[in-house]
PDB file of N, CA and C in Angstrom:
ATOM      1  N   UNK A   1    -161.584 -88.112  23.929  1.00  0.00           N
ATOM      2  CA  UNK A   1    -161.844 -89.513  24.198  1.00  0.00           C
ATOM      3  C   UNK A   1    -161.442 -89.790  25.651  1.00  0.00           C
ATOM      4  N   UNK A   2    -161.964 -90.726  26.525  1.00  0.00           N
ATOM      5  CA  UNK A   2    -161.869 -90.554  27.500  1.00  0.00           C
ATOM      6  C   UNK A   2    -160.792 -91.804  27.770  1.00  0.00           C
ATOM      7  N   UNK A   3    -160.113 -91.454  29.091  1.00  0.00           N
ATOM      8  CA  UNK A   3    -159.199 -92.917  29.643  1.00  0.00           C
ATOM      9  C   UNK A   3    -159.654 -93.903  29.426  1.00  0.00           C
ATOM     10  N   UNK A   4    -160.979 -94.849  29.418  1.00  0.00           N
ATOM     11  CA  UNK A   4    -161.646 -95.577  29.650  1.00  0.00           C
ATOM     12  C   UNK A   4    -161.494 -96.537  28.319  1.00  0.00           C
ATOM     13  N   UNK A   5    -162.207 -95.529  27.015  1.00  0.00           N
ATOM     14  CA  UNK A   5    -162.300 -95.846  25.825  1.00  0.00           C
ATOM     15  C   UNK A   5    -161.006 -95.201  25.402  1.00  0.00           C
ATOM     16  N   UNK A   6    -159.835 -95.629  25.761  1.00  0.00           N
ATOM     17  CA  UNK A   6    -158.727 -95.806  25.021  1.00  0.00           C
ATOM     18  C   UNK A   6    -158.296 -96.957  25.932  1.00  0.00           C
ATOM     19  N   UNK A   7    -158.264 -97.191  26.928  1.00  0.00           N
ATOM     20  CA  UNK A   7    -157.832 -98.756  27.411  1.00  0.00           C
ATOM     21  C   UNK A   7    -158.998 -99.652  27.151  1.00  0.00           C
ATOM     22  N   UNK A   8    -159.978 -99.755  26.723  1.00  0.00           N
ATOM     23  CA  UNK A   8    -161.112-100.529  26.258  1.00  0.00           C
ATOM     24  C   UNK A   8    -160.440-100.802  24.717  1.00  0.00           C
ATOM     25  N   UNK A   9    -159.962-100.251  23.944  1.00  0.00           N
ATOM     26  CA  UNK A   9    -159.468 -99.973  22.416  1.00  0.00           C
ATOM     27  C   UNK A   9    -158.113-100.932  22.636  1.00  0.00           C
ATOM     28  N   UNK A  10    -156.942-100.417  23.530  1.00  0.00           N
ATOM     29  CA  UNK A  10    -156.477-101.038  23.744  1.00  0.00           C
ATOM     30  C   UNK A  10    -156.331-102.295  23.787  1.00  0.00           C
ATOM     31  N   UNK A  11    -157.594-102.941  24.443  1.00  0.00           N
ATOM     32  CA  UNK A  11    -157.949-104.264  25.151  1.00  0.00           C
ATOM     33  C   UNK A  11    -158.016-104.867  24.427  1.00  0.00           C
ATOM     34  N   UNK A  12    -159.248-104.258  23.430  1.00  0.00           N
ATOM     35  CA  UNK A  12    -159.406-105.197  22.125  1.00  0.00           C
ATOM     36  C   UNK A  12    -158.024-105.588  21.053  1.00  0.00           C
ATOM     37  N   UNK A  13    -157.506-104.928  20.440  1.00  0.00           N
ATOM     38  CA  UNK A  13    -156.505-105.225  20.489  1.00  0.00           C
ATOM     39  C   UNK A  13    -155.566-105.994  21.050  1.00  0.00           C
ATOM     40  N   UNK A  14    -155.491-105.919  21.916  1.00  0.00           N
ATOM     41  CA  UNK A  14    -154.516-106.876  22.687  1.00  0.00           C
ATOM     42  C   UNK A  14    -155.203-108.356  22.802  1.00  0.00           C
ATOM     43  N   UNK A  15    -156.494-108.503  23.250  1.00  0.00           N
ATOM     44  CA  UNK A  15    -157.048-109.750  23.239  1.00  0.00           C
ATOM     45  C   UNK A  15    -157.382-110.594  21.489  1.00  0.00           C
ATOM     46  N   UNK A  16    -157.362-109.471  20.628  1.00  0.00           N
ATOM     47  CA  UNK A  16    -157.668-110.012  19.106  1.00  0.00           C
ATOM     48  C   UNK A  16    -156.152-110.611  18.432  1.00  0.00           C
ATOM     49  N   UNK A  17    -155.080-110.029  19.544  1.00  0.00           N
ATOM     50  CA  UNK A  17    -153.444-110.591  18.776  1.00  0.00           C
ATOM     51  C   UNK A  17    -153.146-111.857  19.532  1.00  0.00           C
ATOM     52  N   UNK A  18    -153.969-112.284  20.851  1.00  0.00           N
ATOM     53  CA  UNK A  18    -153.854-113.396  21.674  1.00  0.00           C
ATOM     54  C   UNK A  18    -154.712-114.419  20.797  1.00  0.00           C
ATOM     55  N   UNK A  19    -156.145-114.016  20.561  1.00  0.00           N
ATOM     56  CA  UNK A  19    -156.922-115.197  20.009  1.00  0.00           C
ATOM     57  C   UNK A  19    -156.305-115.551  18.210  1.00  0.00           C
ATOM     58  N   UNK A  20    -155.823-114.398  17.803  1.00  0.00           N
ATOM     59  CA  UNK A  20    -155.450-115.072  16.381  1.00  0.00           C
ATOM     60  C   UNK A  20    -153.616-115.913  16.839  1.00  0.00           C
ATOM     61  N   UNK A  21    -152.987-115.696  18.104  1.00  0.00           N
ATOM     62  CA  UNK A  21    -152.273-116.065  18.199  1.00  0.00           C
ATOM     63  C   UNK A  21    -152.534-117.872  18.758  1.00  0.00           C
ATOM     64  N   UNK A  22    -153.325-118.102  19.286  1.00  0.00           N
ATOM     65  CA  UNK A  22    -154.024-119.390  20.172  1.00  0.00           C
ATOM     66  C   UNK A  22    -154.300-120.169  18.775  1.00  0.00           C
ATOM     67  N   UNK A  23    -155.108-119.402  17.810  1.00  0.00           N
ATOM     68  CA  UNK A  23    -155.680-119.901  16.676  1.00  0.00           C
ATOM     69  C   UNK A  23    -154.628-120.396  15.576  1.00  0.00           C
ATOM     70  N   UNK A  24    -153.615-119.619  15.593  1.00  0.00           N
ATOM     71  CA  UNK A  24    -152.375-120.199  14.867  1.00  0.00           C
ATOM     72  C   UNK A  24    -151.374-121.356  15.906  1.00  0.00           C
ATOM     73  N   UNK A  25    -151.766-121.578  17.058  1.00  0.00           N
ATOM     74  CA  UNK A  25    -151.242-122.646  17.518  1.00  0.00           C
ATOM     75  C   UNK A  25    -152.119-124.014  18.188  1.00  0.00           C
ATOM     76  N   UNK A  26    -153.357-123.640  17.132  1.00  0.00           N
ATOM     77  CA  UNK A  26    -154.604-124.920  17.017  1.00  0.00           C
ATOM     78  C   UNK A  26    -154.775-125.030  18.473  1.00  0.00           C
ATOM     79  N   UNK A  27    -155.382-124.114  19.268  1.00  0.00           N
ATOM     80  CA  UNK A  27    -155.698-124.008  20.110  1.00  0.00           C
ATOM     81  C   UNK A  27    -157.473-124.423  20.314  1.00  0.00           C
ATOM     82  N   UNK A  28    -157.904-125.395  20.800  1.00  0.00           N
ATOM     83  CA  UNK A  28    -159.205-125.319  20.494  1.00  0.00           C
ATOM     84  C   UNK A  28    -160.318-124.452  20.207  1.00  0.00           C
ATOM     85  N   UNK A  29    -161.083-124.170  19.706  1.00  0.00           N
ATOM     86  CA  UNK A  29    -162.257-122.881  19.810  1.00  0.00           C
ATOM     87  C   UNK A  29    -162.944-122.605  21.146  1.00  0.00           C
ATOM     88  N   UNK A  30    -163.277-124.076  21.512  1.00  0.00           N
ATOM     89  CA  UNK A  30    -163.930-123.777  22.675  1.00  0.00           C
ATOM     90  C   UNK A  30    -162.835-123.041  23.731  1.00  0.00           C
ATOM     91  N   UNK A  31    -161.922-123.522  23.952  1.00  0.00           N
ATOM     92  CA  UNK A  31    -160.749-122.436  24.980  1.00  0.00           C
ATOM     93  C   UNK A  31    -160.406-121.201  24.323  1.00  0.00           C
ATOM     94  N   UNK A  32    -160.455-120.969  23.175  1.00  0.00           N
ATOM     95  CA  UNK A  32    -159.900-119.440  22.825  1.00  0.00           C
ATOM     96  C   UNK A  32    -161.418-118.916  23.421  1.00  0.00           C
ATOM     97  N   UNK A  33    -162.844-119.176  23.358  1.00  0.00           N
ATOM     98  CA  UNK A  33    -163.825-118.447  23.745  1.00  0.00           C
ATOM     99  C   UNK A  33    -163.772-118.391  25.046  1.00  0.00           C
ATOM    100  N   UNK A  34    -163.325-119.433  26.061  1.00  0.00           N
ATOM    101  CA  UNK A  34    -163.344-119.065  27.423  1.00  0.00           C
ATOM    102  C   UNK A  34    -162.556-118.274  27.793  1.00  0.00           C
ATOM    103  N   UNK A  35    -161.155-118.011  27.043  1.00  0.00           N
ATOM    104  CA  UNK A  35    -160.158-116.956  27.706  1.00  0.00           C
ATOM    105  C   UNK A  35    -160.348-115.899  27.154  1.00  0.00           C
ATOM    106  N   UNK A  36    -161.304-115.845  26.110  1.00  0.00           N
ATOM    107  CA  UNK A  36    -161.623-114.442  25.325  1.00  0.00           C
ATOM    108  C   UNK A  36    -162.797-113.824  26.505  1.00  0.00           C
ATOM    109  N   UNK A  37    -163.864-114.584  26.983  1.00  0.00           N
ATOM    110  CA  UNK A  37    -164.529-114.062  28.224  1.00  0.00           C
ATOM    111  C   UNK A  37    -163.927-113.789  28.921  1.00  0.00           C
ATOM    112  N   UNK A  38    -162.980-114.435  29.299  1.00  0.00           N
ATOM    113  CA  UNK A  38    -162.573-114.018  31.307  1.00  0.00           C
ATOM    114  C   UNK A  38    -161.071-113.028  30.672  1.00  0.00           C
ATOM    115  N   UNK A  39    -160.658-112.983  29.578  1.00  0.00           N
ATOM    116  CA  UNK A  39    -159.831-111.465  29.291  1.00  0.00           C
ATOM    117  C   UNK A  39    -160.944-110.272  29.310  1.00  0.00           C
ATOM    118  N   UNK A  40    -161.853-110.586  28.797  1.00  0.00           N
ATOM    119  CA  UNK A  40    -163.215-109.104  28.368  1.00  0.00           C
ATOM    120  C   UNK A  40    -163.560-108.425  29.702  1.00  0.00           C
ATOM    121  N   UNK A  41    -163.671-109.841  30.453  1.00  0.00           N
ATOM    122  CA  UNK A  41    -163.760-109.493  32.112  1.00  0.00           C
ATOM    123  C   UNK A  41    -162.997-108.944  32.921  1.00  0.00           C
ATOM    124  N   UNK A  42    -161.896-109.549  32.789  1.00  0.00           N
ATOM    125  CA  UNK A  42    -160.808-108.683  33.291  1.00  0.00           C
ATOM    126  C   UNK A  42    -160.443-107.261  33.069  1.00  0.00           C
ATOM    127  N   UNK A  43    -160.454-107.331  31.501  1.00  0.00           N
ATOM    128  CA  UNK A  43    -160.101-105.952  31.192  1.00  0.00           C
ATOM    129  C   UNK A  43    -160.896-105.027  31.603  1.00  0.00           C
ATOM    130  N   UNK A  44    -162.342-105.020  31.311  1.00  0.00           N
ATOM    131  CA  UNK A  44    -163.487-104.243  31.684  1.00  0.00           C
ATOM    132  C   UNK A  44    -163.318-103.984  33.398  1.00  0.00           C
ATOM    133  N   UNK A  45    -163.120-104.610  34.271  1.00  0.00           N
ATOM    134  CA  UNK A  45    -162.874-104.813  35.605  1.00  0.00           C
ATOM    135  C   UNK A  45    -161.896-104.140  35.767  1.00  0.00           C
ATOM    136  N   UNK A  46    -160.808-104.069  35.257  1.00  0.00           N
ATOM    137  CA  UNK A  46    -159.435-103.071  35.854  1.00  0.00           C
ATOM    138  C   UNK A  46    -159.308-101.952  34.871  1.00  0.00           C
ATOM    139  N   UNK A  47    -159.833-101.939  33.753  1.00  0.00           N
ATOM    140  CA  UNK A  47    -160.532-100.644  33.469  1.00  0.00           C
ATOM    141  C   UNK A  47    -161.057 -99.550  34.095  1.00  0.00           C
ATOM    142  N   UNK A  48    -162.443-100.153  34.292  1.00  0.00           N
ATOM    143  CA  UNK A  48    -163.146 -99.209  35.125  1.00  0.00           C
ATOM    144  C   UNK A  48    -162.852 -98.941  36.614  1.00  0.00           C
ATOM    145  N   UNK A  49    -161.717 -99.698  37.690  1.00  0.00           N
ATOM    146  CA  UNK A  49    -160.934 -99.576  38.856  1.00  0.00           C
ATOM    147  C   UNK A  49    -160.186 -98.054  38.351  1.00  0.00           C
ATOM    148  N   UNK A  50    -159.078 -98.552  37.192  1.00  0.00           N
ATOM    149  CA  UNK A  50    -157.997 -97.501  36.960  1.00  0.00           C
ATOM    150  C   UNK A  50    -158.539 -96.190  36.810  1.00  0.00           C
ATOM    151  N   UNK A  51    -159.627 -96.162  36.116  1.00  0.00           N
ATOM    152  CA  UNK A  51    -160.045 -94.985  35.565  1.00  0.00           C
ATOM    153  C   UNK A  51    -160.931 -94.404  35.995  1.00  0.00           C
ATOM    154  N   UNK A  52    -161.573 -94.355  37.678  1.00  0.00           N
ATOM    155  CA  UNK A  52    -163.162 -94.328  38.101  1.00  0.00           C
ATOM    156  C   UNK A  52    -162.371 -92.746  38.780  1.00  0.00           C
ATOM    157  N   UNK A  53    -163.239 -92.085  39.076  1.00  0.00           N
ATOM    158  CA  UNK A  53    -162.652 -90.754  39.544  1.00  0.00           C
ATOM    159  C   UNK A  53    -162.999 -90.659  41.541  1.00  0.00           C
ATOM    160  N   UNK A  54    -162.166 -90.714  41.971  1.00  0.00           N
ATOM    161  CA  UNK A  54    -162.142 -90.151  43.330  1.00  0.00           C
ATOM    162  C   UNK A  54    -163.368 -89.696  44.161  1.00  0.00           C
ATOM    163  N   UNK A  55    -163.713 -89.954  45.223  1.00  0.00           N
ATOM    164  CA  UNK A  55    -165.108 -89.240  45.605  1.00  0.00           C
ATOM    165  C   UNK A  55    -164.327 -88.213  46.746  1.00  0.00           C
ATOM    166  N   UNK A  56    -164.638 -87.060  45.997  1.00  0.00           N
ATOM    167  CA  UNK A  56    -163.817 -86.190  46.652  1.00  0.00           C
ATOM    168  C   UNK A  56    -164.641 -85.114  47.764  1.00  0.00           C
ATOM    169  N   UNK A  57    -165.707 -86.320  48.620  1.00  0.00           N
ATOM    170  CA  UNK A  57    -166.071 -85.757  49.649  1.00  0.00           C
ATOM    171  C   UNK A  57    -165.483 -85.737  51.154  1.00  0.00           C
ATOM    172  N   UNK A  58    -164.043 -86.307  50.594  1.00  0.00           N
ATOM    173  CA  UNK A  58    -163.115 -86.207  52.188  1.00  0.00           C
ATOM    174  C   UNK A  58    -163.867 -87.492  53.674  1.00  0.00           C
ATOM    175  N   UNK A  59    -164.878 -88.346  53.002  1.00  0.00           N
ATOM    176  CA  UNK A  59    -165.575 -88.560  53.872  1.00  0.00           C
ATOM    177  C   UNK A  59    -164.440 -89.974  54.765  1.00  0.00           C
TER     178      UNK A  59
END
């Protein structure tokens, strides 16, 4: 399995214990969906930074 899809696995996780956590403190729907986008975004974004491989043409 690669770095990628284990911090993607991760993510989910981590963003599914935030939204049932928002949701147990009657957090509106419409805001748990906007911070559930811009977490998906984020994560996916420093995901693929952390984990992109080197261009190892010395250039």
């Amino acid at each position: 399995m690669s770095s990628l899809a284990i911090y993607l696995i991760g993510l989910v996780i981590f963003i599914a214990g935030l939204v049932y956590g928002a949701h147990l403190l009657h957090v509106p729907d419409k805001w748990i969906g906007v911070g559930l986008v811009v977490l998906i975004g984020l994560g996916v974004l420093i995901g693929a930074i952390k984990t992109r491989q080197r261009d190892s043409s010395g250039a």
